[in-house]
PDB file of N, CA and C in Angstrom:
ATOM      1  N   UNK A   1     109.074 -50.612  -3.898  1.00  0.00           N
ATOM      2  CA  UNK A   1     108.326 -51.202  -4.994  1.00  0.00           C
ATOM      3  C   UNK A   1     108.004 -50.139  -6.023  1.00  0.00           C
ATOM      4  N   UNK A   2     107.974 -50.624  -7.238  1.00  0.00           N
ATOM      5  CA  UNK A   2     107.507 -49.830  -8.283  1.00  0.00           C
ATOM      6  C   UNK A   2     106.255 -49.780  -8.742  1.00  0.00           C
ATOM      7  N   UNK A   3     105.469 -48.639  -9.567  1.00  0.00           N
ATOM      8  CA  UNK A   3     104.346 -48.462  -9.670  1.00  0.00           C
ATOM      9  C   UNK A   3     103.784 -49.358 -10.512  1.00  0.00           C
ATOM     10  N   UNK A   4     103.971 -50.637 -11.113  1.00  0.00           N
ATOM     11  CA  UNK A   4     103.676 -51.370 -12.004  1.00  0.00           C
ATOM     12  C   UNK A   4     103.050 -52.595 -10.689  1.00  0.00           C
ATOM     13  N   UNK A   5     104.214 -52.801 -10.073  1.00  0.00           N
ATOM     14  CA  UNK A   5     104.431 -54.302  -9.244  1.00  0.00           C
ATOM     15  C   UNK A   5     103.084 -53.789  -8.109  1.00  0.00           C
ATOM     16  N   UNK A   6     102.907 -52.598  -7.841  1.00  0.00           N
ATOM     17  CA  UNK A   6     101.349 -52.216  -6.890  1.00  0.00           C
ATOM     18  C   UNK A   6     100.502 -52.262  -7.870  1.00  0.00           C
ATOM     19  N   UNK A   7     100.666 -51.895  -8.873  1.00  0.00           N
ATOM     20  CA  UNK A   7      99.301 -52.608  -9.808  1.00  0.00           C
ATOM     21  C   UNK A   7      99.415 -53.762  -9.814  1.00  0.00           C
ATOM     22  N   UNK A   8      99.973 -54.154 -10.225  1.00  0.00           N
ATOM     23  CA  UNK A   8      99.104 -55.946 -10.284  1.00  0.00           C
ATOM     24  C   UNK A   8      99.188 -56.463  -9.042  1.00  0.00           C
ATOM     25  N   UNK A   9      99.623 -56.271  -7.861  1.00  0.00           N
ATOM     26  CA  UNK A   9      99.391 -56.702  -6.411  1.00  0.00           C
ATOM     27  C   UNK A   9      97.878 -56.466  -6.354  1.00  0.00           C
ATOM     28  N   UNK A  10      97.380 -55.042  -6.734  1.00  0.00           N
ATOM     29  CA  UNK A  10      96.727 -54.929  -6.803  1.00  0.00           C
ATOM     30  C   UNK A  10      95.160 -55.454  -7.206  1.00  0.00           C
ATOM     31  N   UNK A  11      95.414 -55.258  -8.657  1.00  0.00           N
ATOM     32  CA  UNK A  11      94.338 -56.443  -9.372  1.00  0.00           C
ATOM     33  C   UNK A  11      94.300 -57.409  -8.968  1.00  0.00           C
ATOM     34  N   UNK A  12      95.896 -58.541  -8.705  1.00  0.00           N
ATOM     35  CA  UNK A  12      95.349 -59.404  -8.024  1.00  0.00           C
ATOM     36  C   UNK A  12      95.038 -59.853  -7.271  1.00  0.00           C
ATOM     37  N   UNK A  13      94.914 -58.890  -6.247  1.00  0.00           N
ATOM     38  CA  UNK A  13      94.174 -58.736  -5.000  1.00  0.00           C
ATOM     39  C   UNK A  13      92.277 -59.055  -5.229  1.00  0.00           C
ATOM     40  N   UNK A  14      92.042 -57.850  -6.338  1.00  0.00           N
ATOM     41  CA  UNK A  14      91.071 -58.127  -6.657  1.00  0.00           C
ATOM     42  C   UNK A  14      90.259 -59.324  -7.379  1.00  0.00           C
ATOM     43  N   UNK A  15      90.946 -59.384  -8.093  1.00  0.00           N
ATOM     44  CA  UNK A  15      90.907 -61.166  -8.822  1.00  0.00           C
ATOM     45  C   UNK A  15      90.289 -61.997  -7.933  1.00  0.00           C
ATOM     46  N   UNK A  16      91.435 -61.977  -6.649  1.00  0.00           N
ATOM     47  CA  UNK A  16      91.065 -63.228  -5.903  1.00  0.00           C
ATOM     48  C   UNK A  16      90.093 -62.987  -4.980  1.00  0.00           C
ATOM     49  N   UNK A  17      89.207 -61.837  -4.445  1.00  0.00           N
ATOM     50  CA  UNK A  17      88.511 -61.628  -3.634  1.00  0.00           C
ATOM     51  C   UNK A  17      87.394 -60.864  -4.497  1.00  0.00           C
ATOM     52  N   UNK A  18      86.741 -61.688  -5.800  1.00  0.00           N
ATOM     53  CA  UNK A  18      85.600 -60.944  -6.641  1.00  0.00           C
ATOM     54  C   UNK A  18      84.520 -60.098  -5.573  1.00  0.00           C
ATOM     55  N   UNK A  19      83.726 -61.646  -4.448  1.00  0.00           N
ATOM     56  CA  UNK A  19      82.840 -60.651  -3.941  1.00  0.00           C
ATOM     57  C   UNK A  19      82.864 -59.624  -3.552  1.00  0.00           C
ATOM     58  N   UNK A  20      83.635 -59.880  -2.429  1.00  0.00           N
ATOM     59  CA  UNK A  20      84.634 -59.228  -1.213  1.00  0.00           C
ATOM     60  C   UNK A  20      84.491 -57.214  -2.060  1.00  0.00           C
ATOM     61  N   UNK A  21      85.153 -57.199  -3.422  1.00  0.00           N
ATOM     62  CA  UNK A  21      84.978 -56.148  -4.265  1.00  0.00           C
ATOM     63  C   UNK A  21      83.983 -55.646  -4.875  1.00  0.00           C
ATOM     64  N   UNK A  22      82.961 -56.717  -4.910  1.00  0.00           N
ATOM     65  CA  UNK A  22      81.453 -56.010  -5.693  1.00  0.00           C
ATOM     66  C   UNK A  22      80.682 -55.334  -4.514  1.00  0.00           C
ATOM     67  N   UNK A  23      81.183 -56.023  -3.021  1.00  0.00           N
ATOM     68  CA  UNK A  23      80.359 -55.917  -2.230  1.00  0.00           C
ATOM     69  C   UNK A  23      81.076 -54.236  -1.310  1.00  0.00           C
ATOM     70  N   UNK A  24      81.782 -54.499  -1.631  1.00  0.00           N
ATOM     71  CA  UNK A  24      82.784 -53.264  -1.289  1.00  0.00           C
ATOM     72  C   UNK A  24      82.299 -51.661  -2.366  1.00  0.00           C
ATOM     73  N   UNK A  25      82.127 -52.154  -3.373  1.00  0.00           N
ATOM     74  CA  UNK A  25      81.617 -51.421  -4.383  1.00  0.00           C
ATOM     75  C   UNK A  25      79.880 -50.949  -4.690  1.00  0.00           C
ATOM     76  N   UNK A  26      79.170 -51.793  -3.881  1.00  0.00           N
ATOM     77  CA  UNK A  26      77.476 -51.652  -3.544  1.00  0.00           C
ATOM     78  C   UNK A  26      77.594 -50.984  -2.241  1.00  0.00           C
ATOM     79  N   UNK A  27      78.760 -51.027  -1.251  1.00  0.00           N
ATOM     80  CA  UNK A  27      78.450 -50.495  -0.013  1.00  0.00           C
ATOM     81  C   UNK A  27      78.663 -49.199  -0.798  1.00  0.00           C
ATOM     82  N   UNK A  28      79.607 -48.706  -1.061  1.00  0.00           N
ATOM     83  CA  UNK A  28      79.974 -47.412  -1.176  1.00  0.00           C
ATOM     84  C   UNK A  28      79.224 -46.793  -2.190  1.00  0.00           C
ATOM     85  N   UNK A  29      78.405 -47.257  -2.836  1.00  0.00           N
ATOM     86  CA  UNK A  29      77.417 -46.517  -3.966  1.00  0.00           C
ATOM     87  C   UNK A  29      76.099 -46.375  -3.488  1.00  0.00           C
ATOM     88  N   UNK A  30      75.760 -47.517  -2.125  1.00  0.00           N
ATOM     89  CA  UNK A  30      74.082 -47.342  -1.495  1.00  0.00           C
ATOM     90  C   UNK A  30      74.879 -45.586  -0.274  1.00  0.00           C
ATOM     91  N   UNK A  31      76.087 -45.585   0.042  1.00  0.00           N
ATOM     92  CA  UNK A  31      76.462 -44.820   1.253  1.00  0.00           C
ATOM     93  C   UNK A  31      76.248 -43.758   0.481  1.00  0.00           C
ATOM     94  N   UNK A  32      76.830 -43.253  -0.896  1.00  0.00           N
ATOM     95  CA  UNK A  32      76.700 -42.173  -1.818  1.00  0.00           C
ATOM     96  C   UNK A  32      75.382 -41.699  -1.442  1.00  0.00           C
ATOM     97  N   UNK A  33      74.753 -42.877  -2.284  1.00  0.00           N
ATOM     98  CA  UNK A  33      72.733 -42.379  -2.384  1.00  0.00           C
ATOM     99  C   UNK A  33      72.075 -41.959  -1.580  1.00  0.00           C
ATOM    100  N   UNK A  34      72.516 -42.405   0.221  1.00  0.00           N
ATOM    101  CA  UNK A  34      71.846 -42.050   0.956  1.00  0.00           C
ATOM    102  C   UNK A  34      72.443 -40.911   1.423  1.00  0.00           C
ATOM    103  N   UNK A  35      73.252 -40.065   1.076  1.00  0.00           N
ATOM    104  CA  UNK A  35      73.812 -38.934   1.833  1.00  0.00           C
ATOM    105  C   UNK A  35      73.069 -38.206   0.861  1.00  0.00           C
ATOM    106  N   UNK A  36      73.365 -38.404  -0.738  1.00  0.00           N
ATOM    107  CA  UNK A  36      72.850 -37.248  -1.566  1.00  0.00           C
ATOM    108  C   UNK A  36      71.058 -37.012  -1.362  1.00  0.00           C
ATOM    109  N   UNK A  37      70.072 -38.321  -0.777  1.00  0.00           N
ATOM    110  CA  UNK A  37      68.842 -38.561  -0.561  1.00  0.00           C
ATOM    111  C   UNK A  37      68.710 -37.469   0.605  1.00  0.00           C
ATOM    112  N   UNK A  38      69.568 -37.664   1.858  1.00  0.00           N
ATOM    113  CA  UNK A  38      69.194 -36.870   3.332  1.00  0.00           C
ATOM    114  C   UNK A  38      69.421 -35.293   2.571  1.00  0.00           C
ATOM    115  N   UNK A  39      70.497 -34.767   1.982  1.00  0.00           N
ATOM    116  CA  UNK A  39      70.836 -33.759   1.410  1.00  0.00           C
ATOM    117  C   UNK A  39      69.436 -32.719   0.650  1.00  0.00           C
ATOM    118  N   UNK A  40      68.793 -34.042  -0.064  1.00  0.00           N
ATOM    119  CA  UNK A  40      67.785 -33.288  -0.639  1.00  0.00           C
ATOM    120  C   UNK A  40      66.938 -33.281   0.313  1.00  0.00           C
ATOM    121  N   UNK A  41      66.250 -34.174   1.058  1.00  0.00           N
ATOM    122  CA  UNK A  41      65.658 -34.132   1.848  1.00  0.00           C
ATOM    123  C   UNK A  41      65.172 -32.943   2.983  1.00  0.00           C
ATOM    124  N   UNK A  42      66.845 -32.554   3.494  1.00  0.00           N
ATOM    125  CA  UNK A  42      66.698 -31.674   4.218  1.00  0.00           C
ATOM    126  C   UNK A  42      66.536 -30.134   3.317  1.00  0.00           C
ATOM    127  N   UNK A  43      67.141 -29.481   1.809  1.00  0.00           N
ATOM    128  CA  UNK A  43      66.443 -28.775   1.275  1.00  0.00           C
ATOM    129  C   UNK A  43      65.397 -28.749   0.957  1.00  0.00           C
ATOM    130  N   UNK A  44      64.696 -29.782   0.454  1.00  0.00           N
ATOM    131  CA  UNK A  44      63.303 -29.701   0.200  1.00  0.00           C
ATOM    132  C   UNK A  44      62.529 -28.892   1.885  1.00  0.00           C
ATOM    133  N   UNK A  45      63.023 -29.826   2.626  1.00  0.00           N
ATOM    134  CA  UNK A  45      61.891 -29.127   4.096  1.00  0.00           C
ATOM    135  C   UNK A  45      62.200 -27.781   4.454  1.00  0.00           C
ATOM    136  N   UNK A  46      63.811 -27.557   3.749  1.00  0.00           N
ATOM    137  CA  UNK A  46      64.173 -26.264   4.013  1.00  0.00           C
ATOM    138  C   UNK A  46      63.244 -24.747   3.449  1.00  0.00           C
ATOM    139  N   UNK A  47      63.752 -25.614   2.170  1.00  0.00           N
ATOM    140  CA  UNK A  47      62.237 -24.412   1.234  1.00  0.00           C
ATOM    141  C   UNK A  47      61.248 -24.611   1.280  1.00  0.00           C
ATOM    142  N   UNK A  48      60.602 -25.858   2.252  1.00  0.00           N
ATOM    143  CA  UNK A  48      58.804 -25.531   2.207  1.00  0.00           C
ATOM    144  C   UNK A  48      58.917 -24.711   3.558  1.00  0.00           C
ATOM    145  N   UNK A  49      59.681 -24.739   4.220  1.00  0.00           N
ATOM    146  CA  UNK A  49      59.529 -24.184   5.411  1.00  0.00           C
ATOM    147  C   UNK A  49      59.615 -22.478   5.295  1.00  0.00           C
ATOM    148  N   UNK A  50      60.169 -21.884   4.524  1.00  0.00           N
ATOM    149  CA  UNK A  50      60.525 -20.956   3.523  1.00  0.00           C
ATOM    150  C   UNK A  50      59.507 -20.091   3.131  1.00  0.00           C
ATOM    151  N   UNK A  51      58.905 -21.136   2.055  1.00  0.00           N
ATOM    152  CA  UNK A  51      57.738 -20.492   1.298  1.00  0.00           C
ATOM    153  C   UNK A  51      56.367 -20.438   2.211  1.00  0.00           C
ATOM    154  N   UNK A  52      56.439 -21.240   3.370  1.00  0.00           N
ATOM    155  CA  UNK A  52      55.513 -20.885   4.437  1.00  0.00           C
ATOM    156  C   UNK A  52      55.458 -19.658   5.070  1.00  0.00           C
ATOM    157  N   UNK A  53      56.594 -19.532   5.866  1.00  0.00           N
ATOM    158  CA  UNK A  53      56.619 -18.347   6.275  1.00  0.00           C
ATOM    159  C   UNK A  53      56.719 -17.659   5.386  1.00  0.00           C
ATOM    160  N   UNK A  54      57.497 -17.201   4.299  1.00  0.00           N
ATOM    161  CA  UNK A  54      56.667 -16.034   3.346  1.00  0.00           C
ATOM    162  C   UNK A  54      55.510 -16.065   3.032  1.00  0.00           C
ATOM    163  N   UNK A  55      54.713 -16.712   2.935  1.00  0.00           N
ATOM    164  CA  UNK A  55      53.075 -16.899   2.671  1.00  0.00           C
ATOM    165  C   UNK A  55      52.347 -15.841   4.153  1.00  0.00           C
ATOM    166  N   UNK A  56      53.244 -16.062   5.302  1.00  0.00           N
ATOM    167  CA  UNK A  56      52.444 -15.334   6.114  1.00  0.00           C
ATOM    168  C   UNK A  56      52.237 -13.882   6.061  1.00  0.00           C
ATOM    169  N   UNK A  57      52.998 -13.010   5.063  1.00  0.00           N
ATOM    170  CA  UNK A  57      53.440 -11.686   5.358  1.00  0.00           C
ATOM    171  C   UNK A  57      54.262 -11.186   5.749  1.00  0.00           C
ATOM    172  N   UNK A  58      54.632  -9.850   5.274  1.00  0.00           N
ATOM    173  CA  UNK A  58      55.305  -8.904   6.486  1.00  0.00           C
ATOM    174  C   UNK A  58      54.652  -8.335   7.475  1.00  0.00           C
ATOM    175  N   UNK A  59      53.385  -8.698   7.433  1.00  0.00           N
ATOM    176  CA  UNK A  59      52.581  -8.050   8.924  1.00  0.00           C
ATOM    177  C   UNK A  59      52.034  -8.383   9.881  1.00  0.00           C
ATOM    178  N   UNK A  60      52.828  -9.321  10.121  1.00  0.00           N
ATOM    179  CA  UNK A  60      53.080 -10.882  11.209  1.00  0.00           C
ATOM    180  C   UNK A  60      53.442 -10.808  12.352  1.00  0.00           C
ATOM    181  N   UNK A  61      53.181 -10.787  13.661  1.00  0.00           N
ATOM    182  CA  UNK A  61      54.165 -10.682  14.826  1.00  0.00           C
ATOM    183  C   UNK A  61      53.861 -11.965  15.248  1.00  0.00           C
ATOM    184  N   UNK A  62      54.811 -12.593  15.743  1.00  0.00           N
ATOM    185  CA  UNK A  62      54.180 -13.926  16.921  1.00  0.00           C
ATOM    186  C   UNK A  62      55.136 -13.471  18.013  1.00  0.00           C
ATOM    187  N   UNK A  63      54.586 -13.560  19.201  1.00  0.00           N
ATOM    188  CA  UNK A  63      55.138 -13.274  20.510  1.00  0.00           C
ATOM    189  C   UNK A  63      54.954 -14.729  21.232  1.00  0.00           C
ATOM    190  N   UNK A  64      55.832 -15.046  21.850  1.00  0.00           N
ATOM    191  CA  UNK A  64      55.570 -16.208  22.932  1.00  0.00           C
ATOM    192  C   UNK A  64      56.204 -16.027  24.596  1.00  0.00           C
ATOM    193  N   UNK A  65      55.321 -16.680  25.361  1.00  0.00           N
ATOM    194  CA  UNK A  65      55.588 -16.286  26.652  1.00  0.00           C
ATOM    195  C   UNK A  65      56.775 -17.338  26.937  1.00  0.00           C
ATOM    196  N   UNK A  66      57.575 -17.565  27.955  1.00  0.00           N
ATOM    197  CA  UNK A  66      58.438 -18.578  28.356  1.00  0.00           C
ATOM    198  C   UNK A  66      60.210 -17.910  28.714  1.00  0.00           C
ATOM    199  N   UNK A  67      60.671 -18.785  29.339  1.00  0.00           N
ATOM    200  CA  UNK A  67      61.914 -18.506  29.719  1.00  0.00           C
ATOM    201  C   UNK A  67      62.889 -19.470  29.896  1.00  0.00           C
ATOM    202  N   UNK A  68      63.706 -19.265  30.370  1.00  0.00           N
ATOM    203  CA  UNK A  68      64.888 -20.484  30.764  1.00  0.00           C
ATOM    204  C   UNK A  68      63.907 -21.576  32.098  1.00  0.00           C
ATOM    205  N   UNK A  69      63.963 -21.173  32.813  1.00  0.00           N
ATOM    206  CA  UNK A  69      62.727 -21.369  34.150  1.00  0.00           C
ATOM    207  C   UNK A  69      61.524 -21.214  33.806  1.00  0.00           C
ATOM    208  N   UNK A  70      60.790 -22.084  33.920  1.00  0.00           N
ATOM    209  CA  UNK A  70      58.874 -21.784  33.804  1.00  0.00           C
ATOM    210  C   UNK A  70      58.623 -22.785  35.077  1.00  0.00           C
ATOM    211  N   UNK A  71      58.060 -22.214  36.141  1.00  0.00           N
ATOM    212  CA  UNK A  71      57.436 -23.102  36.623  1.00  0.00           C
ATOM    213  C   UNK A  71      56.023 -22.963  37.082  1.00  0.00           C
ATOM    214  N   UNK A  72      55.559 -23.276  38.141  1.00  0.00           N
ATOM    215  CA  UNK A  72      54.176 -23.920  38.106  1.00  0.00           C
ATOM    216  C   UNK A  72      53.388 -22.459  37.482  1.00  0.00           C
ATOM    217  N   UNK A  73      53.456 -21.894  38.747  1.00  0.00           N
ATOM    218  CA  UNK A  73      52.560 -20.393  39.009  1.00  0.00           C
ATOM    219  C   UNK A  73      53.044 -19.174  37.710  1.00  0.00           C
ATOM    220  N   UNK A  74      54.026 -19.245  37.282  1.00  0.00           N
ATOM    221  CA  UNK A  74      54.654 -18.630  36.129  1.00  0.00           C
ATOM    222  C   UNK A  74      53.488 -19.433  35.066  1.00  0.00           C
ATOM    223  N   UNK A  75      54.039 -20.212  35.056  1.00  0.00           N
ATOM    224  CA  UNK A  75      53.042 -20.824  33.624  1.00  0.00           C
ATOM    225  C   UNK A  75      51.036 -20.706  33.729  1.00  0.00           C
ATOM    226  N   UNK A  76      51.161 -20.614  35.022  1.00  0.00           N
ATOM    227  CA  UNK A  76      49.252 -20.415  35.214  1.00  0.00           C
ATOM    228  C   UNK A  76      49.234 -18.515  35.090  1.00  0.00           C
ATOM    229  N   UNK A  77      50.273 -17.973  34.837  1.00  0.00           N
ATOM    230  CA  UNK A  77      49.491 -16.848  34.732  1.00  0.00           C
ATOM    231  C   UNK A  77      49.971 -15.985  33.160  1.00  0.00           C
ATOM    232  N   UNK A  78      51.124 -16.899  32.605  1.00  0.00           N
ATOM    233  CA  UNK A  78      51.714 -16.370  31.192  1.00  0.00           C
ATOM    234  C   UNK A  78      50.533 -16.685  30.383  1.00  0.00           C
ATOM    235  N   UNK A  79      50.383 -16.008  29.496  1.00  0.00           N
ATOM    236  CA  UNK A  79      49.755 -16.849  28.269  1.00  0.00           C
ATOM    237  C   UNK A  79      51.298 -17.389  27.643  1.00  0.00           C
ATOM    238  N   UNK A  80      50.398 -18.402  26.481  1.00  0.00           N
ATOM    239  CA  UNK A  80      50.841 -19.745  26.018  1.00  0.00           C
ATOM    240  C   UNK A  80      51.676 -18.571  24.959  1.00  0.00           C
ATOM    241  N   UNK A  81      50.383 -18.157  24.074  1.00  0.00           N
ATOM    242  CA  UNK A  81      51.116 -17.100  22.938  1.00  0.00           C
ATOM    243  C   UNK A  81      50.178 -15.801  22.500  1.00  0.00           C
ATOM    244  N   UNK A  82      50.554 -15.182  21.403  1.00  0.00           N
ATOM    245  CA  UNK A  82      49.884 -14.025  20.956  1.00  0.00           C
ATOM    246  C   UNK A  82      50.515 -13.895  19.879  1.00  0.00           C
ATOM    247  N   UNK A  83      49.414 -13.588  18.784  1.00  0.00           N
ATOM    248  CA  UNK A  83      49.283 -13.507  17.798  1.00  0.00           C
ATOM    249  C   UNK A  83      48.830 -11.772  17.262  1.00  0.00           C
ATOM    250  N   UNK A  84      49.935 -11.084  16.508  1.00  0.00           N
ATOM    251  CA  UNK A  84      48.873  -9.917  16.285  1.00  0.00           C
ATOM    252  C   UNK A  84      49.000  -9.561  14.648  1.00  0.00           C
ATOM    253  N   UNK A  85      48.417  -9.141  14.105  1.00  0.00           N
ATOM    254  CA  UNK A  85      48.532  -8.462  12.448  1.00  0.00           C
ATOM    255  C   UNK A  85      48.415  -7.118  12.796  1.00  0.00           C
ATOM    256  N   UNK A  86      49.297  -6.781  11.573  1.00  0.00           N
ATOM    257  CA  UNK A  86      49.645  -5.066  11.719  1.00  0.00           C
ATOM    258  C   UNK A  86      49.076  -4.640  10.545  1.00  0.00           C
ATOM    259  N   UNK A  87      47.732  -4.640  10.349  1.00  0.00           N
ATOM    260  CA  UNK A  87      47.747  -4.299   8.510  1.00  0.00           C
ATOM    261  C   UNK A  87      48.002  -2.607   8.492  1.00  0.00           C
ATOM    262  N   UNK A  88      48.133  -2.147   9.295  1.00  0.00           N
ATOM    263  CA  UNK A  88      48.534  -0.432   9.199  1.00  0.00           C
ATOM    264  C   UNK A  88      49.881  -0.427   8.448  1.00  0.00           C
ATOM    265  N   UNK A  89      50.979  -1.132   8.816  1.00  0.00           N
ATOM    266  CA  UNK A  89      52.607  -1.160   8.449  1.00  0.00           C
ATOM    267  C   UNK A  89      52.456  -0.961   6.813  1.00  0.00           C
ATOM    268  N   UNK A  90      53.633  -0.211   6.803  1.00  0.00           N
ATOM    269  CA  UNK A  90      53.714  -0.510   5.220  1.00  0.00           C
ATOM    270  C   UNK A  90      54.366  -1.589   4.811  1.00  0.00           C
ATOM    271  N   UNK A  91      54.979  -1.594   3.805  1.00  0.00           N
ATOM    272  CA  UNK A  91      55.666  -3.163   3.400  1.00  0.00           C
ATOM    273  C   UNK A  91      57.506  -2.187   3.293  1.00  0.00           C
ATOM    274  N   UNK A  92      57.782  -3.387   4.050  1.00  0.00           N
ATOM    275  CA  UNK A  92      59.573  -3.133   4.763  1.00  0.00           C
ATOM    276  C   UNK A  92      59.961  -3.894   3.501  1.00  0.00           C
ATOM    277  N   UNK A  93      61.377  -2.924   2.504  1.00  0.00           N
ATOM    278  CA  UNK A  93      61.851  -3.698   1.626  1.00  0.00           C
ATOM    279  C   UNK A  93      63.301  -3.517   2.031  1.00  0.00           C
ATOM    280  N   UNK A  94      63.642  -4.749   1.581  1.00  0.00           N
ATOM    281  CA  UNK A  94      64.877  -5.199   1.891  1.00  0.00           C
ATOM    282  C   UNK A  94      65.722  -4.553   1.312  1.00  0.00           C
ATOM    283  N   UNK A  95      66.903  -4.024   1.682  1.00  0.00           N
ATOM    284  CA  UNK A  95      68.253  -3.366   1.237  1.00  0.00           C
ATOM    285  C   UNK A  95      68.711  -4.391   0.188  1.00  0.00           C
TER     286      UNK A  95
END
């Protein structure tokens, strides 16, 4: 077949199945929106998550107790966590 005779197979494909094509054409424009929506979505939480932890400092440690295995007597004698500030450090600049 020639490239003329798939066009109008074409169209009139479409012709005869109007909804069938609008509805074909709303799926694929709500599927767009919601990928580009999750997209922002997940940057936005990316950079608040971001500007949080930079808000804490460079003179931050968090340590946490835990392992692959925790069980009973392990966990009654770990602490949960620890928290320490170093305000002695100087400020570490990045290369």
């Amino acid at each position: 077949m020639n490239y003329a005779a798939l066009l109008r197979s074409a169209v009139v494909a479409l012709m005869r199945n109007k909804m069938r094509s609008v509805l074909t054409v709303l799926g694929i424009t709500i599927g767009i929106a919601a990928v580009i929506c999750v997209v922002a979505i997940g940057k936005a939480g990316q950079a608040r998550v971001e500007q949080q932890l930079n808000n804490l400092g460079d003179n931050f440690v968090w340590i946490e107790a835990g392992g692959r295995s925790t069980g009973f007597a392990q966990a009654l004698m770990a602490p949960k966590h620890l928290c320490l500030r170093m305000p002695w450090r100087s400020r570490i600049k990045s290369p």
